[in-house]
N, C-alpha and C. Protein backbone atom coordinates (compact mmCIF):
# COMPACT_ATOMS: atom_id res chain seq x y z
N UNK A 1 0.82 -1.19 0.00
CA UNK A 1 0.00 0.00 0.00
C UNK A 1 0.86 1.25 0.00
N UNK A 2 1.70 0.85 0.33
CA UNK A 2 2.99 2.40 0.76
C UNK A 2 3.06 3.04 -1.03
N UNK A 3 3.08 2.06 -2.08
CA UNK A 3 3.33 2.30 -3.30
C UNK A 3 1.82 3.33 -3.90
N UNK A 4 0.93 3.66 -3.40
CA UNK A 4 -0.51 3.78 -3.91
C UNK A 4 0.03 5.47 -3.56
N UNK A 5 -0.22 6.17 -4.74
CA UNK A 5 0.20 7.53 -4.45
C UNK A 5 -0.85 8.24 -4.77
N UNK A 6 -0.80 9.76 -4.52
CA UNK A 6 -1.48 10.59 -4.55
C UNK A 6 -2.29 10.92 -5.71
N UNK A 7 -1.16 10.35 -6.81
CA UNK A 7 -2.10 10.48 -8.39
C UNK A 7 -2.72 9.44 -8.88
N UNK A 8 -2.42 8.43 -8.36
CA UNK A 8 -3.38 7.30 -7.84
C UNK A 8 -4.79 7.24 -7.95
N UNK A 9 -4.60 7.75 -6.18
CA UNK A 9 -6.04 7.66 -5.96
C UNK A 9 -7.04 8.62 -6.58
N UNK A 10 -6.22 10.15 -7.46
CA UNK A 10 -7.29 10.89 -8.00
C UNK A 10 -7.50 10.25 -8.76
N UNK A 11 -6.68 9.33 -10.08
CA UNK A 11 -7.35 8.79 -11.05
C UNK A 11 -8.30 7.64 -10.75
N UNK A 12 -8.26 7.22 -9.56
CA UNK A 12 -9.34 6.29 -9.16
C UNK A 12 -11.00 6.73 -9.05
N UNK A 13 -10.32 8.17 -8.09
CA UNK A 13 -11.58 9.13 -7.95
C UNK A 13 -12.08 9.64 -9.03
N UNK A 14 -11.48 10.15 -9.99
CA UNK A 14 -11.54 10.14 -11.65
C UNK A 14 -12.43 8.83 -12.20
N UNK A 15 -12.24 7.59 -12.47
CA UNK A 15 -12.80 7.17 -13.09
C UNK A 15 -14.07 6.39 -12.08
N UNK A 16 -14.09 6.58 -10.82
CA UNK A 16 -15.79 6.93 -10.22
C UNK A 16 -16.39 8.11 -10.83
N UNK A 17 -16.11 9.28 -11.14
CA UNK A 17 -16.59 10.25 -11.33
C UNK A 17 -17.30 10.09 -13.07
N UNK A 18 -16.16 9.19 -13.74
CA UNK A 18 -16.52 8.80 -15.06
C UNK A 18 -17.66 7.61 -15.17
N UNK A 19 -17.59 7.00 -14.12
CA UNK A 19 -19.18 5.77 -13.77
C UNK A 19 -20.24 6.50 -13.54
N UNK A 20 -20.11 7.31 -12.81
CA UNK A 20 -21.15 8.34 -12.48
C UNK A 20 -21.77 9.01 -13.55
N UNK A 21 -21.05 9.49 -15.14
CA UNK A 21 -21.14 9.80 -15.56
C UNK A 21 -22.27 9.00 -16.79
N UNK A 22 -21.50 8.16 -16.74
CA UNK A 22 -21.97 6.90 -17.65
C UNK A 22 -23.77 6.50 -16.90
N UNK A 23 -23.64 6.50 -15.19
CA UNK A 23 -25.04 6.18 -15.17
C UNK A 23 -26.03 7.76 -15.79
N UNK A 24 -25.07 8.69 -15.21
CA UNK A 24 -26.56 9.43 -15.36
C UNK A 24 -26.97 9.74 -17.14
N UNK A 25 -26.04 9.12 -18.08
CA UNK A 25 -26.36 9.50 -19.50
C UNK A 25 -26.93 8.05 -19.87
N UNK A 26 -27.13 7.06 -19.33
CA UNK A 26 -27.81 5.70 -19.82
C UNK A 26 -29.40 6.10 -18.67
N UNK A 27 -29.58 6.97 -17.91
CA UNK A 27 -30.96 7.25 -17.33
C UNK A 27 -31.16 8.24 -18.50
N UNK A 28 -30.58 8.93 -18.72
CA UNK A 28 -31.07 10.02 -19.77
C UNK A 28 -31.87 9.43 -21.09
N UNK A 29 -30.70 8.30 -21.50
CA UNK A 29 -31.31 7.84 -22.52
C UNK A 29 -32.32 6.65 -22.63
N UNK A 30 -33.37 6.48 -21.30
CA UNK A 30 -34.42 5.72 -20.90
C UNK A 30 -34.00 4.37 -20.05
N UNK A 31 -33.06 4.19 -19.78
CA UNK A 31 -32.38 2.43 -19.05
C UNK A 31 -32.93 3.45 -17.32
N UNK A 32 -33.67 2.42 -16.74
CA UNK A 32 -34.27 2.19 -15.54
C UNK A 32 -33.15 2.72 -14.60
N UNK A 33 -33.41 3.64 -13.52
CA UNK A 33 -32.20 3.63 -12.12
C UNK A 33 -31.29 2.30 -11.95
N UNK A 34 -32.30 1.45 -12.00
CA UNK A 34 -32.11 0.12 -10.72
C UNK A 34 -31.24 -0.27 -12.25
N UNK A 35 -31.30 -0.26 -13.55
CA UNK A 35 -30.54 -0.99 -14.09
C UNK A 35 -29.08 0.33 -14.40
N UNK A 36 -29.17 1.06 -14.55
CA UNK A 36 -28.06 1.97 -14.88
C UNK A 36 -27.17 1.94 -13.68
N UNK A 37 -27.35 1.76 -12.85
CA UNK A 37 -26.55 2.12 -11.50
C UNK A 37 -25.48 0.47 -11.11
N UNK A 38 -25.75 -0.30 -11.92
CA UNK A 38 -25.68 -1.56 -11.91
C UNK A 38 -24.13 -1.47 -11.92
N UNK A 39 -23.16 -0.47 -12.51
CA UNK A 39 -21.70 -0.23 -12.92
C UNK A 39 -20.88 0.59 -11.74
N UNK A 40 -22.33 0.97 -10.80
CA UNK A 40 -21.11 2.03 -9.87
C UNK A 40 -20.53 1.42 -9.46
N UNK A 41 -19.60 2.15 -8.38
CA UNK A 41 -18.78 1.39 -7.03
C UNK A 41 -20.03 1.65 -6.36
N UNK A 42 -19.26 0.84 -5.17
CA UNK A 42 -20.19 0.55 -4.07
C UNK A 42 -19.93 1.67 -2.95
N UNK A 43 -19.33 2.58 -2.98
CA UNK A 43 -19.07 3.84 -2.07
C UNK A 43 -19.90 4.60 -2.85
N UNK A 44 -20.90 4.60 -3.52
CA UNK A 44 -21.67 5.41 -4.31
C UNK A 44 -23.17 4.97 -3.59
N UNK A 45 -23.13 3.89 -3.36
CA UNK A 45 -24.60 3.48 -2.24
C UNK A 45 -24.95 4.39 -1.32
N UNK A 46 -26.34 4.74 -1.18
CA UNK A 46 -27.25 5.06 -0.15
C UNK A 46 -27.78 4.59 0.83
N UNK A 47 -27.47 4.86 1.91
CA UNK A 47 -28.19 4.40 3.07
C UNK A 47 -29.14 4.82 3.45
N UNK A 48 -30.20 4.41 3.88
CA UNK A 48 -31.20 5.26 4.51
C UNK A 48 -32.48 4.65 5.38
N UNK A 49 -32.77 4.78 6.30
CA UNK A 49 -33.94 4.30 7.26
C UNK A 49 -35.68 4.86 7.25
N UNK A 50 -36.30 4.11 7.40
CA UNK A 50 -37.45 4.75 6.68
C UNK A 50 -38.64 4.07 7.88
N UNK A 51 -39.48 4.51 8.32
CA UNK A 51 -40.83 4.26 8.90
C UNK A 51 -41.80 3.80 7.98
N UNK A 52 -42.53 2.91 8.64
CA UNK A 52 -44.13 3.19 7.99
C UNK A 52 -44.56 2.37 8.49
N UNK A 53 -46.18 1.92 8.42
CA UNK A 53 -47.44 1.23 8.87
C UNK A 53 -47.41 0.08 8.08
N UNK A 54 -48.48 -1.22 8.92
CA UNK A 54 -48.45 -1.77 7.91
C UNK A 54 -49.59 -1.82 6.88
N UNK A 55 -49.88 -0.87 6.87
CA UNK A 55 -51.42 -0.47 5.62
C UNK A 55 -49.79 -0.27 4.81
N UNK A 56 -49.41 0.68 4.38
CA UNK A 56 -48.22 1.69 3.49
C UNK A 56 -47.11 0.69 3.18
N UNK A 57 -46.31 -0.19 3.85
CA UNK A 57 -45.92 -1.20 3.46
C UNK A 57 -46.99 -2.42 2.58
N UNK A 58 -48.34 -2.89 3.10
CA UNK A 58 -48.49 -3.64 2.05
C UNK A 58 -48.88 -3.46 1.03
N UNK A 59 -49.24 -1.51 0.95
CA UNK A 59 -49.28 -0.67 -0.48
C UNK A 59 -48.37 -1.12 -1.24
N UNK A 60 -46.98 -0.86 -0.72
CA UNK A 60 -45.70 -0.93 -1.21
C UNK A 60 -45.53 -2.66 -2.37
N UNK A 61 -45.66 -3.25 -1.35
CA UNK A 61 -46.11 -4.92 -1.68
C UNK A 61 -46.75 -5.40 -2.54
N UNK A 62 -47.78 -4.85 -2.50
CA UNK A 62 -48.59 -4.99 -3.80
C UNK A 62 -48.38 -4.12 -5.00
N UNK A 63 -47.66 -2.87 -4.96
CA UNK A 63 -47.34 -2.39 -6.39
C UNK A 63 -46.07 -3.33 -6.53
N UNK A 64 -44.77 -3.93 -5.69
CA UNK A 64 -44.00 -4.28 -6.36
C UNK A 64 -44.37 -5.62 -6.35
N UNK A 65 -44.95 -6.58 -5.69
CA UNK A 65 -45.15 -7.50 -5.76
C UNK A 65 -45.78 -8.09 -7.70
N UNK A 66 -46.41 -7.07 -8.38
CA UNK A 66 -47.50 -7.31 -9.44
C UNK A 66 -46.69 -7.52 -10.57
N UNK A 67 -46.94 -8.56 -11.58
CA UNK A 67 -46.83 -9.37 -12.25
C UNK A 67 -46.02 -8.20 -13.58
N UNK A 68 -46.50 -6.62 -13.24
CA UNK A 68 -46.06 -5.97 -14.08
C UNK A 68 -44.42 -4.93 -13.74
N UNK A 69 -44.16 -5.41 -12.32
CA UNK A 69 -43.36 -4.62 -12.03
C UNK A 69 -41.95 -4.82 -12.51
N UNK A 70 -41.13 -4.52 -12.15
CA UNK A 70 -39.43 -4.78 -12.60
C UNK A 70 -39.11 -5.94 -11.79
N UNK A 71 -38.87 -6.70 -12.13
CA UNK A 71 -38.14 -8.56 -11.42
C UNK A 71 -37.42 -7.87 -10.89
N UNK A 72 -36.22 -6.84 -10.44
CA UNK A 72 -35.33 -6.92 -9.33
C UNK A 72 -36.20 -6.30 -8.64
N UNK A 73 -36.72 -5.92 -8.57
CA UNK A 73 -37.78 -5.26 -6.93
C UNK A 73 -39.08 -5.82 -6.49
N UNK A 74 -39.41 -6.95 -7.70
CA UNK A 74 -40.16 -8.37 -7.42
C UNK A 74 -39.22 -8.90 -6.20
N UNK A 75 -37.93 -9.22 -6.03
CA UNK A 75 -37.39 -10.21 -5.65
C UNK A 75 -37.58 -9.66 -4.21
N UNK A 76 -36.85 -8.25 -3.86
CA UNK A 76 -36.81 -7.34 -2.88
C UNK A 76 -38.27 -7.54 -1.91
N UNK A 77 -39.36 -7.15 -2.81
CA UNK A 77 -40.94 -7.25 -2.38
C UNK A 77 -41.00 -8.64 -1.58
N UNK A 78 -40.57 -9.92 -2.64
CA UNK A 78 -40.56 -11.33 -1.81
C UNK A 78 -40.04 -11.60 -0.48
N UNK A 79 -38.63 -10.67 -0.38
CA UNK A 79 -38.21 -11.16 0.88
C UNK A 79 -38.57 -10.52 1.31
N UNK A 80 -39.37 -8.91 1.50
CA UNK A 80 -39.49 -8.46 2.24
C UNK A 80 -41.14 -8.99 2.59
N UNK A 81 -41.85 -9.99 1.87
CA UNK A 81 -43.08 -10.53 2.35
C UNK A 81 -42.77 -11.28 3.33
N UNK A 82 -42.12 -12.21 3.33
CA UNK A 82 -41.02 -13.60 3.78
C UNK A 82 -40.82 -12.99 5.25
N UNK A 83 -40.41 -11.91 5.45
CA UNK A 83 -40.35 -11.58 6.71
C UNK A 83 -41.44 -10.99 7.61
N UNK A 84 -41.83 -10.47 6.70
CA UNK A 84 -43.49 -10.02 7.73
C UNK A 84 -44.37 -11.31 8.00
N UNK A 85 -44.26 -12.14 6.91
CA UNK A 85 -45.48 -13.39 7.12
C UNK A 85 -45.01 -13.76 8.54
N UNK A 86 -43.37 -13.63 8.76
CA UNK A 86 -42.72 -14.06 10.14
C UNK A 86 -43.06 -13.34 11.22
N UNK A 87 -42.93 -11.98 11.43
CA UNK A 87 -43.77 -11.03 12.30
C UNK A 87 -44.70 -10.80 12.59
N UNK A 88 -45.70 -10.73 11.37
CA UNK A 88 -46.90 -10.75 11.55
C UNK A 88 -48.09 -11.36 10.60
N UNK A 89 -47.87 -12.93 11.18
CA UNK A 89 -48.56 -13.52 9.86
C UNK A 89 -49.97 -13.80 10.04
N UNK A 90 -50.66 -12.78 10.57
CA UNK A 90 -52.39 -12.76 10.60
C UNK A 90 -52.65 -11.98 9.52
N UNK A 91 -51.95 -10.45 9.64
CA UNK A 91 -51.77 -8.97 8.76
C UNK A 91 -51.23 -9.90 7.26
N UNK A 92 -49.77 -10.98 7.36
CA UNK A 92 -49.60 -10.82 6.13
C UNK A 92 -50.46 -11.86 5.50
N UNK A 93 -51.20 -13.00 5.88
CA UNK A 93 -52.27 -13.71 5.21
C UNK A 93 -53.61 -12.67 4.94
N UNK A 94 -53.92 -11.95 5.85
CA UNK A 94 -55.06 -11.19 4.91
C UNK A 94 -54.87 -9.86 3.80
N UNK A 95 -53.72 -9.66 3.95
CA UNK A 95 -53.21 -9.14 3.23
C UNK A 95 -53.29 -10.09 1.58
N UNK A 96 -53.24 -10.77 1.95
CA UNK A 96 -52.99 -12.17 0.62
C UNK A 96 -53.82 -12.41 0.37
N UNK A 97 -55.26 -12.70 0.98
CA UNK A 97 -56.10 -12.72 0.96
C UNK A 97 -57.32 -12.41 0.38
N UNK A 98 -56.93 -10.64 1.07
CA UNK A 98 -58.56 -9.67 0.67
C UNK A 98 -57.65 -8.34 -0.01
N UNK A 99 -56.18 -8.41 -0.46
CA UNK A 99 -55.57 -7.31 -1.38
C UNK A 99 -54.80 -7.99 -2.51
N UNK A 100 -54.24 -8.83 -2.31
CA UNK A 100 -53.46 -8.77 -2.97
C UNK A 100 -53.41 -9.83 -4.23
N UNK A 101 -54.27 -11.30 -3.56
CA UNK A 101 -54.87 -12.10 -4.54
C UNK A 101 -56.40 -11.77 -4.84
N UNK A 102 -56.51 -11.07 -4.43
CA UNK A 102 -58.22 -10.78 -4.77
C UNK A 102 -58.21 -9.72 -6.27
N UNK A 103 -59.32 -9.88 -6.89
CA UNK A 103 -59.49 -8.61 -7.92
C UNK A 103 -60.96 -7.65 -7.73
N UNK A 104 -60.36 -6.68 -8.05
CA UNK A 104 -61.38 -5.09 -8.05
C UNK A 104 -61.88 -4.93 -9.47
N UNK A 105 -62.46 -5.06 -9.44
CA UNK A 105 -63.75 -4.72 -10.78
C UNK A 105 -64.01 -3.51 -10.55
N UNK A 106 -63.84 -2.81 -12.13
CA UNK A 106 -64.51 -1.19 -12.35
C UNK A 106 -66.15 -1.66 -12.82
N UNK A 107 -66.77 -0.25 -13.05
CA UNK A 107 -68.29 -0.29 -12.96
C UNK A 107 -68.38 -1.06 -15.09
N UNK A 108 -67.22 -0.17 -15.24
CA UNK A 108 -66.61 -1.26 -17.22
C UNK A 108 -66.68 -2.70 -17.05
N UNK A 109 -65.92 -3.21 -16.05
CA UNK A 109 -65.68 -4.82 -16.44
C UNK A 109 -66.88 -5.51 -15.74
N UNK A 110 -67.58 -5.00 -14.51
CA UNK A 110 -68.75 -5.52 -14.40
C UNK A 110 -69.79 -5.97 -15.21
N UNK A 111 -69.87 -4.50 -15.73
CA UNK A 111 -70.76 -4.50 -17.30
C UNK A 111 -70.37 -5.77 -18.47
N UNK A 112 -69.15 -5.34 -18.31
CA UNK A 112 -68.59 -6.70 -19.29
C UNK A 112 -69.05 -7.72 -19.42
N UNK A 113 -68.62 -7.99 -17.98
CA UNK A 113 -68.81 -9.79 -17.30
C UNK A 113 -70.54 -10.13 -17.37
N UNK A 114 -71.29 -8.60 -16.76
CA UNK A 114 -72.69 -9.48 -16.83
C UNK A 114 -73.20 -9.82 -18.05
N UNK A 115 -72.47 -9.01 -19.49
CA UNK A 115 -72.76 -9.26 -21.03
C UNK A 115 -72.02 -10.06 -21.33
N UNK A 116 -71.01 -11.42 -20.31
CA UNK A 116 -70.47 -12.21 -21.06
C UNK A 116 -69.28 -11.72 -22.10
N UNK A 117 -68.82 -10.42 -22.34
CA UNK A 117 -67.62 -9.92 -23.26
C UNK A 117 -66.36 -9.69 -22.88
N UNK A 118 -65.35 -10.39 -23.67
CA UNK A 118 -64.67 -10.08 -23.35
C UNK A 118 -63.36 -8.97 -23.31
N UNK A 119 -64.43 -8.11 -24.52
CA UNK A 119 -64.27 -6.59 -24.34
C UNK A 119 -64.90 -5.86 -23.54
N UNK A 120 -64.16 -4.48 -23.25
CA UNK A 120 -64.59 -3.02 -22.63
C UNK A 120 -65.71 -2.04 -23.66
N UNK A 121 -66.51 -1.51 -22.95
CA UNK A 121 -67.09 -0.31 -23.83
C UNK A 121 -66.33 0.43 -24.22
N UNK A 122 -65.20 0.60 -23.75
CA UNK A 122 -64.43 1.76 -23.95
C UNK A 122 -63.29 1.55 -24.97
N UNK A 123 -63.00 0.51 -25.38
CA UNK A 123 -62.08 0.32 -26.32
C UNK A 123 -60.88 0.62 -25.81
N UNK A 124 -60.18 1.05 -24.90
CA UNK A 124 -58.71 1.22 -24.25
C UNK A 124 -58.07 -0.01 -24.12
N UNK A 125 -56.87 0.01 -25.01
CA UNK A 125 -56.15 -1.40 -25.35
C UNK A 125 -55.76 -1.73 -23.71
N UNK A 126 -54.99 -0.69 -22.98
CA UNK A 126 -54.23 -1.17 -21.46
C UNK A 126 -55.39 -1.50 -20.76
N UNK A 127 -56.24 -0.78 -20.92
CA UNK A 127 -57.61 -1.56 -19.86
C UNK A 127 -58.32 -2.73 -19.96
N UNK A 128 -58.35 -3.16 -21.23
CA UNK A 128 -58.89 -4.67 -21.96
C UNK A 128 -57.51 -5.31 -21.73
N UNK A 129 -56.58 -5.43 -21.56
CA UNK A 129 -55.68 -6.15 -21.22
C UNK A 129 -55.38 -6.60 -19.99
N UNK A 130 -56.03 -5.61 -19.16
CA UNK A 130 -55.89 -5.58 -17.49
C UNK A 130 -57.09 -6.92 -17.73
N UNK A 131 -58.30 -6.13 -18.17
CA UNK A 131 -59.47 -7.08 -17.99
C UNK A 131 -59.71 -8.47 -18.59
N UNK A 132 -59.02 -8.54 -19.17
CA UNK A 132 -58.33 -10.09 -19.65
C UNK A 132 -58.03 -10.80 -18.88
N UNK A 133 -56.70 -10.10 -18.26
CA UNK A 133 -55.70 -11.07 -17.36
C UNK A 133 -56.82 -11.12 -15.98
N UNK A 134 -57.70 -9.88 -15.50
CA UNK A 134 -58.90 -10.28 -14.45
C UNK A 134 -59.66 -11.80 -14.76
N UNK A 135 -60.50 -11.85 -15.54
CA UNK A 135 -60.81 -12.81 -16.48
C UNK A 135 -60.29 -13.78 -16.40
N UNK A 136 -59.08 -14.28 -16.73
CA UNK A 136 -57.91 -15.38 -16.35
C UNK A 136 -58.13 -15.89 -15.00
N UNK A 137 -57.58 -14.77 -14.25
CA UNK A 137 -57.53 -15.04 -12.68
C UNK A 137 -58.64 -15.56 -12.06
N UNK A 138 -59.64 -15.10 -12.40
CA UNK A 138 -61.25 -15.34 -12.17
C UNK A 138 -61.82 -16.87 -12.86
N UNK A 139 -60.85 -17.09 -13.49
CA UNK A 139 -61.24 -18.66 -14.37
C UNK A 139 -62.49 -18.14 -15.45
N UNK A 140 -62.79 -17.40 -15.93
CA UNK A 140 -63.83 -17.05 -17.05
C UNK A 140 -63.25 -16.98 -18.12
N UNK A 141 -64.40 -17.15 -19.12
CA UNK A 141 -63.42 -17.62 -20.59
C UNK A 141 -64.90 -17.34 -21.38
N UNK A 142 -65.59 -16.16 -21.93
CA UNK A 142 -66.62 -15.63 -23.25
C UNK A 142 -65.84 -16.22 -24.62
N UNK A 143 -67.00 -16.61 -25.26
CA UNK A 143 -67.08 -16.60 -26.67
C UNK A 143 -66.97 -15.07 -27.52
């Protein structure tokens, strides 16, 4: 270590500064946080401590938990289910239960379902797609 000199470590600090650089122009050009950041060093990490309930956590849970979210914060969501079912596994079974495996019908897909269609009135491709995969989950299947 005695050999590690002063111009060294700026060019070290230099080419962190050049990773840094590289993430924030691959966010610019649409690549996700969680995937651009994938090149820093690890002295570039955030720490941070955070509160909340468990209504706001199993908010949290269920947006990352959903079939549409980003797989690395799927995985995050899992363990962080994995441990509550351990703390508090009354909260995290009804949670599973009556939020998170259950589905919410708009006043559209009701209509749908009681006409048997498996289109929307509304013609919105992302919403007939939601109401599809409802449909699925629900075991229903229109002609």
């Amino acid at each position: 270590m005695d050999d590690f000199t002063a111009e060294q470590f700026l060019d070290y600090l230099a080419s962190i500064q050049s990773k840094y650089e590289d993430y924030i122009n691959l966010m610019n050009v649409g690549l996700a946080r969680e995937q651009a950041r994938m090149g820093l060093p690890l002295n570039i990490y955030t720490e941070f401590y955070w509160t909340l309930n468990l209504r706001n956590l199993f908010h949290f849970l269920g947006l990352r938990l959903d079939s549409h979210a980003q797989q690395e914060i799927r995985w995050f969501a899992e363990a962080i289910l994995e441990i509550v079912k351990d703390v508090f596994p009354v909260s995290a079974q009804a949670f599973l239960d009556y939020d998170f495996n259950s589905v919410s019908l708009s006043a559209l897909e009701i209509e749908a379902i009681s006409n048997k269609s498996n289109t929307l009135s509304n013609k919105n491709e992302r919403e007939t797609k939601e109401y599809l995969e409802k449909l699925t989950k629900l075991g229903l299947k229109f002609e």
